[in-house]
Protein backbone atom coordinates (compact mmCIF):
# COMPACT_ATOMS: atom_id res chain seq x y z
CA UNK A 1 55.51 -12.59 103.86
CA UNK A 2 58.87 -10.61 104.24
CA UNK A 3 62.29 -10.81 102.33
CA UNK A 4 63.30 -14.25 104.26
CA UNK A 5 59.72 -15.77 102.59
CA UNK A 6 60.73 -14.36 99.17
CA UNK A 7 64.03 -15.75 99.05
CA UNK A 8 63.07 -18.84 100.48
CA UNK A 9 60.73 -19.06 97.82
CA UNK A 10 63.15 -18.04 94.96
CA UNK A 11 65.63 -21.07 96.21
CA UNK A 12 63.07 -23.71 96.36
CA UNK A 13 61.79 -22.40 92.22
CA UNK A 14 65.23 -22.46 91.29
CA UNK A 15 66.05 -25.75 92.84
CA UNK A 16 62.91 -27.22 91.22
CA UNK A 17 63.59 -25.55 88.11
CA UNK A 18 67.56 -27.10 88.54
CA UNK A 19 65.99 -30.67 89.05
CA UNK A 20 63.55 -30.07 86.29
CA UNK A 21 65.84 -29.82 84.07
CA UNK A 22 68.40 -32.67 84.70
CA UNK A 23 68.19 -35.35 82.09
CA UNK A 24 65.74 -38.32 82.53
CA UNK A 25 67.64 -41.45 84.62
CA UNK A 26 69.06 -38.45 87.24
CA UNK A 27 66.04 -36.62 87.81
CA UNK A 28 64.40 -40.00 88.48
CA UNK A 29 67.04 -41.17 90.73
CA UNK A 30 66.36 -37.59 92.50
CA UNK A 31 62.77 -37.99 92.81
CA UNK A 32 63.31 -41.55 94.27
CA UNK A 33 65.91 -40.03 96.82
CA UNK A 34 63.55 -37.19 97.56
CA UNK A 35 60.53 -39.94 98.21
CA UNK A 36 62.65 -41.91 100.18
CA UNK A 37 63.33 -39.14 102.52
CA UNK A 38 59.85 -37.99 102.90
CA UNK A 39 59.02 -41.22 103.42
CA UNK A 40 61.01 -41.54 106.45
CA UNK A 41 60.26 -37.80 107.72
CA UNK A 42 56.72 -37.29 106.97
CA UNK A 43 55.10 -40.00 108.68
CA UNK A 44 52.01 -38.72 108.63
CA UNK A 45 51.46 -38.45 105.70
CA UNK A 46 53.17 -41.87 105.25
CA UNK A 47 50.36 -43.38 107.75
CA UNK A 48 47.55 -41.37 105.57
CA UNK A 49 48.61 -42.97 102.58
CA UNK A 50 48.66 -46.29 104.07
CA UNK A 51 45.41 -45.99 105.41
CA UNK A 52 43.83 -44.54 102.03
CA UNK A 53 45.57 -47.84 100.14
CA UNK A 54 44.05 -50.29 102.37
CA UNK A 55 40.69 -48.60 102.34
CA UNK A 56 40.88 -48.49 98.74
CA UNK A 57 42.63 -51.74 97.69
CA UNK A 58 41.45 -54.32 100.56
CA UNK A 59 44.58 -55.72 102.68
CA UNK A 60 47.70 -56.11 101.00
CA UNK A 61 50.87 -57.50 101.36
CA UNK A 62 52.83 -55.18 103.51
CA UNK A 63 55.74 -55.09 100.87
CA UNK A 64 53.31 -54.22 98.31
CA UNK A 65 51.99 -51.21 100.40
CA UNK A 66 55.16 -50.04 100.92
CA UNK A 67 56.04 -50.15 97.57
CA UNK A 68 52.65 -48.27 96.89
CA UNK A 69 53.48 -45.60 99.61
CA UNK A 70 56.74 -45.05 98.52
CA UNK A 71 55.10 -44.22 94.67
CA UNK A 72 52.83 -42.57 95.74
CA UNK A 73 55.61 -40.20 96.87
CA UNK A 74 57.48 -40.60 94.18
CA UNK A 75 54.05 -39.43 92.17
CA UNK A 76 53.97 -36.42 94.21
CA UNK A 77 57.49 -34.98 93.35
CA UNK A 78 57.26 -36.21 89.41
CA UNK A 79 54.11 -34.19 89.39
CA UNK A 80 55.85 -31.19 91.48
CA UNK A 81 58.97 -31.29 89.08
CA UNK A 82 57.15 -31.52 85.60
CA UNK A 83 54.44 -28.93 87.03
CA UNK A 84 57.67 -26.66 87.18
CA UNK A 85 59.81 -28.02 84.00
CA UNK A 86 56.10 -27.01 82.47
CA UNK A 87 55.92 -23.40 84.21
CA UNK A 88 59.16 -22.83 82.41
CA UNK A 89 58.55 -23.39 79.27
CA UNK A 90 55.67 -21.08 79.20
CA UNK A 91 57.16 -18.77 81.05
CA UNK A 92 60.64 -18.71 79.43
CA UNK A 93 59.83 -20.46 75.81
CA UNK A 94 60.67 -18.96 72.57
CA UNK A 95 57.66 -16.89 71.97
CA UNK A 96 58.11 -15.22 75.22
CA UNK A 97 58.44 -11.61 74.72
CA UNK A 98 60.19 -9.42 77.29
């Protein structure tokens, strides 16, 4: 809750505002770097979503739940970066009045 919280905050909006804003193919290719990584790092999560998609789905092919896990992720950040492209707009669109 101090000045280290508030900046840290600050970088991550205007790095998701920055990646909001790149054109289509790029911000795609970021998300699917970005899911990629998580992938790898958050394994919980990783074994969570696993577990959901077999629960859900019935046994799979283990390609095809990868491929499903690594969506999902990429789900997450398209949903994180439009939720921000879409804060944006509201917040900085032409009827804004300051």
């Amino acid at each position: 809750d101090g000045f280290a919280a508030r900046v840290e905050a600050a970088a991550a909006s205007g790095a998701l505002g920055a990646l909001a804003r790149l054109p289509t193919p790029a911000r795609e290719a970021a998300i699917g770097a970005f899911a990629r990584l998580a992938k790898r790092i958050d394994t919980r999560r990783d074994r969570a979503a696993r577990a959901f998609l077999a629960q859900a789905l019935g046994p799979l092919p283990a390609a095809e739940l990868e491929a499903r896990v690594l969506e999902a992720w990429r789900h997450f950040f398209r949903v994180l970066l439009e939720t921000e492209g879409f804060d944006r707009i509201l917040r900085d669109g032409p009827g804004v009045r300051r």
